[in-house]
Protein backbone atom coordinates (compact mmCIF):
# COMPACT_ATOMS: atom_id res chain seq x y z
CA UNK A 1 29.64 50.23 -40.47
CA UNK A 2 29.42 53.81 -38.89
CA UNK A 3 26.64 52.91 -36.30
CA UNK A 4 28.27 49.53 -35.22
CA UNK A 5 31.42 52.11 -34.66
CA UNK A 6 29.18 54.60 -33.22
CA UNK A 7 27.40 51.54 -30.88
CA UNK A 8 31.14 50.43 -29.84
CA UNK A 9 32.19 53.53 -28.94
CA UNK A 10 29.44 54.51 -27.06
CA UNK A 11 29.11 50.68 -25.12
CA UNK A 12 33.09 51.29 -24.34
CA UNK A 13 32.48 54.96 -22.68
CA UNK A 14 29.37 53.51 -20.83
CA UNK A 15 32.00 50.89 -19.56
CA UNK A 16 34.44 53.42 -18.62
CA UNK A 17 31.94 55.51 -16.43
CA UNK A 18 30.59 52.28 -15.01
CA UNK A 19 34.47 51.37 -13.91
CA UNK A 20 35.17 55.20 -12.50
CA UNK A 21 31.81 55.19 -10.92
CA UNK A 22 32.87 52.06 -8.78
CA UNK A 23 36.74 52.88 -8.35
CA UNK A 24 35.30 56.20 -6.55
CA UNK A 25 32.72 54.80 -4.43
CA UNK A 26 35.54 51.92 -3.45
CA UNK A 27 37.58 54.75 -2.74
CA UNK A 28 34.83 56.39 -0.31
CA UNK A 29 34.35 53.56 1.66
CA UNK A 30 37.86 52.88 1.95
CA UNK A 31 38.48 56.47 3.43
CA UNK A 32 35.57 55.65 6.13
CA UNK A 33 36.75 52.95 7.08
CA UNK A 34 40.39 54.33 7.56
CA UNK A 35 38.56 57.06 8.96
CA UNK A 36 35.98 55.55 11.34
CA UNK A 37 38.83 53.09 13.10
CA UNK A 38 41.05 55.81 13.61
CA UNK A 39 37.86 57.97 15.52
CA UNK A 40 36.69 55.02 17.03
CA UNK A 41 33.19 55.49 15.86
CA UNK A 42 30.38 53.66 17.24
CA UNK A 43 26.97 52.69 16.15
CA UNK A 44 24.44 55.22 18.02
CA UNK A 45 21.66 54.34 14.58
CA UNK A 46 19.99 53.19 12.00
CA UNK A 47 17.11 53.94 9.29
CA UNK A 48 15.17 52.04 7.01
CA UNK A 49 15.14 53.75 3.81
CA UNK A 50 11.81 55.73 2.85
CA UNK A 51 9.96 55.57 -0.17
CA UNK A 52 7.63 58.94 -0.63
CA UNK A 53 4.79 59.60 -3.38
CA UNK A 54 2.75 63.09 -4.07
CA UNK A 55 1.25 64.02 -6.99
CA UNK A 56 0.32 67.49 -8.16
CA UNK A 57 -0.80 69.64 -11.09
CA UNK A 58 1.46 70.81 -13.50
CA UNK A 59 1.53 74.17 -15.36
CA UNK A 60 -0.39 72.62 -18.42
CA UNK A 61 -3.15 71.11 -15.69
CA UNK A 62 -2.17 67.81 -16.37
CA UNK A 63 -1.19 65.52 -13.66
CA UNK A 64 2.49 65.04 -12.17
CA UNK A 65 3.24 62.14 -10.12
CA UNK A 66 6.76 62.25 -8.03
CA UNK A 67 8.66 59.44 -6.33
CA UNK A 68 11.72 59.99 -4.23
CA UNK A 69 13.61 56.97 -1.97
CA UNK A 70 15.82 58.23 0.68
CA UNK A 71 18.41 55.06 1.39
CA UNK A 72 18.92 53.73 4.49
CA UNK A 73 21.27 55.34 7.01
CA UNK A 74 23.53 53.99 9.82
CA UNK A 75 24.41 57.05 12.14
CA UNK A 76 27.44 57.07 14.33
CA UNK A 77 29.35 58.86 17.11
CA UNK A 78 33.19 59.68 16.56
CA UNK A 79 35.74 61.22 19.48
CA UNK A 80 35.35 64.01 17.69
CA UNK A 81 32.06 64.84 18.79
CA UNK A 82 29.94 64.79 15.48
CA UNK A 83 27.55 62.50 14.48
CA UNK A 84 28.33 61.12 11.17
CA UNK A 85 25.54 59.26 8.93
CA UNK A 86 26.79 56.84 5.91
């Protein structure tokens, strides 16, 4: 009884991060948006997004292998002079 308690609680807290996670990034784009009209910004690029690999040796000499993705990136030019990249 205590673990299918334990498994509810923890499958409802999951949910509720899930649910902030996406009210925030709503919020985010919503302020862009807003924010991008109102500075007339204006597509000056864009990026793919990158995929990089290296491996190493770790402290034990065993092997590490590292993969980091950079997403991909529109850039653009406001009235306000700076280049902003979302």
């Amino acid at each position: 009884m205590i673990d299918k308690l334990f498994f509810g609680a923890l499958l409802l807290i999951a949910a509720m991060v899930l649910l902030m996670e996406f009210s925030v990034d709503r919020k985010r784009r919503h302020e862009w948006e807003t924010f991008k009209t109102a500075n007339e910004c204006k597509v000056i690029s864009k990026t793919d997004s990158v995929r990089l690999s290296g491996s190493s040796t770790g402290t034990s000499d065993q092997p590490v292998n590292a993969q980091t993705t950079t997403p991909s990136k529109t850039g653009w030019i406001c009235k306000d002079g700076i280049t902003y990249y979302k």
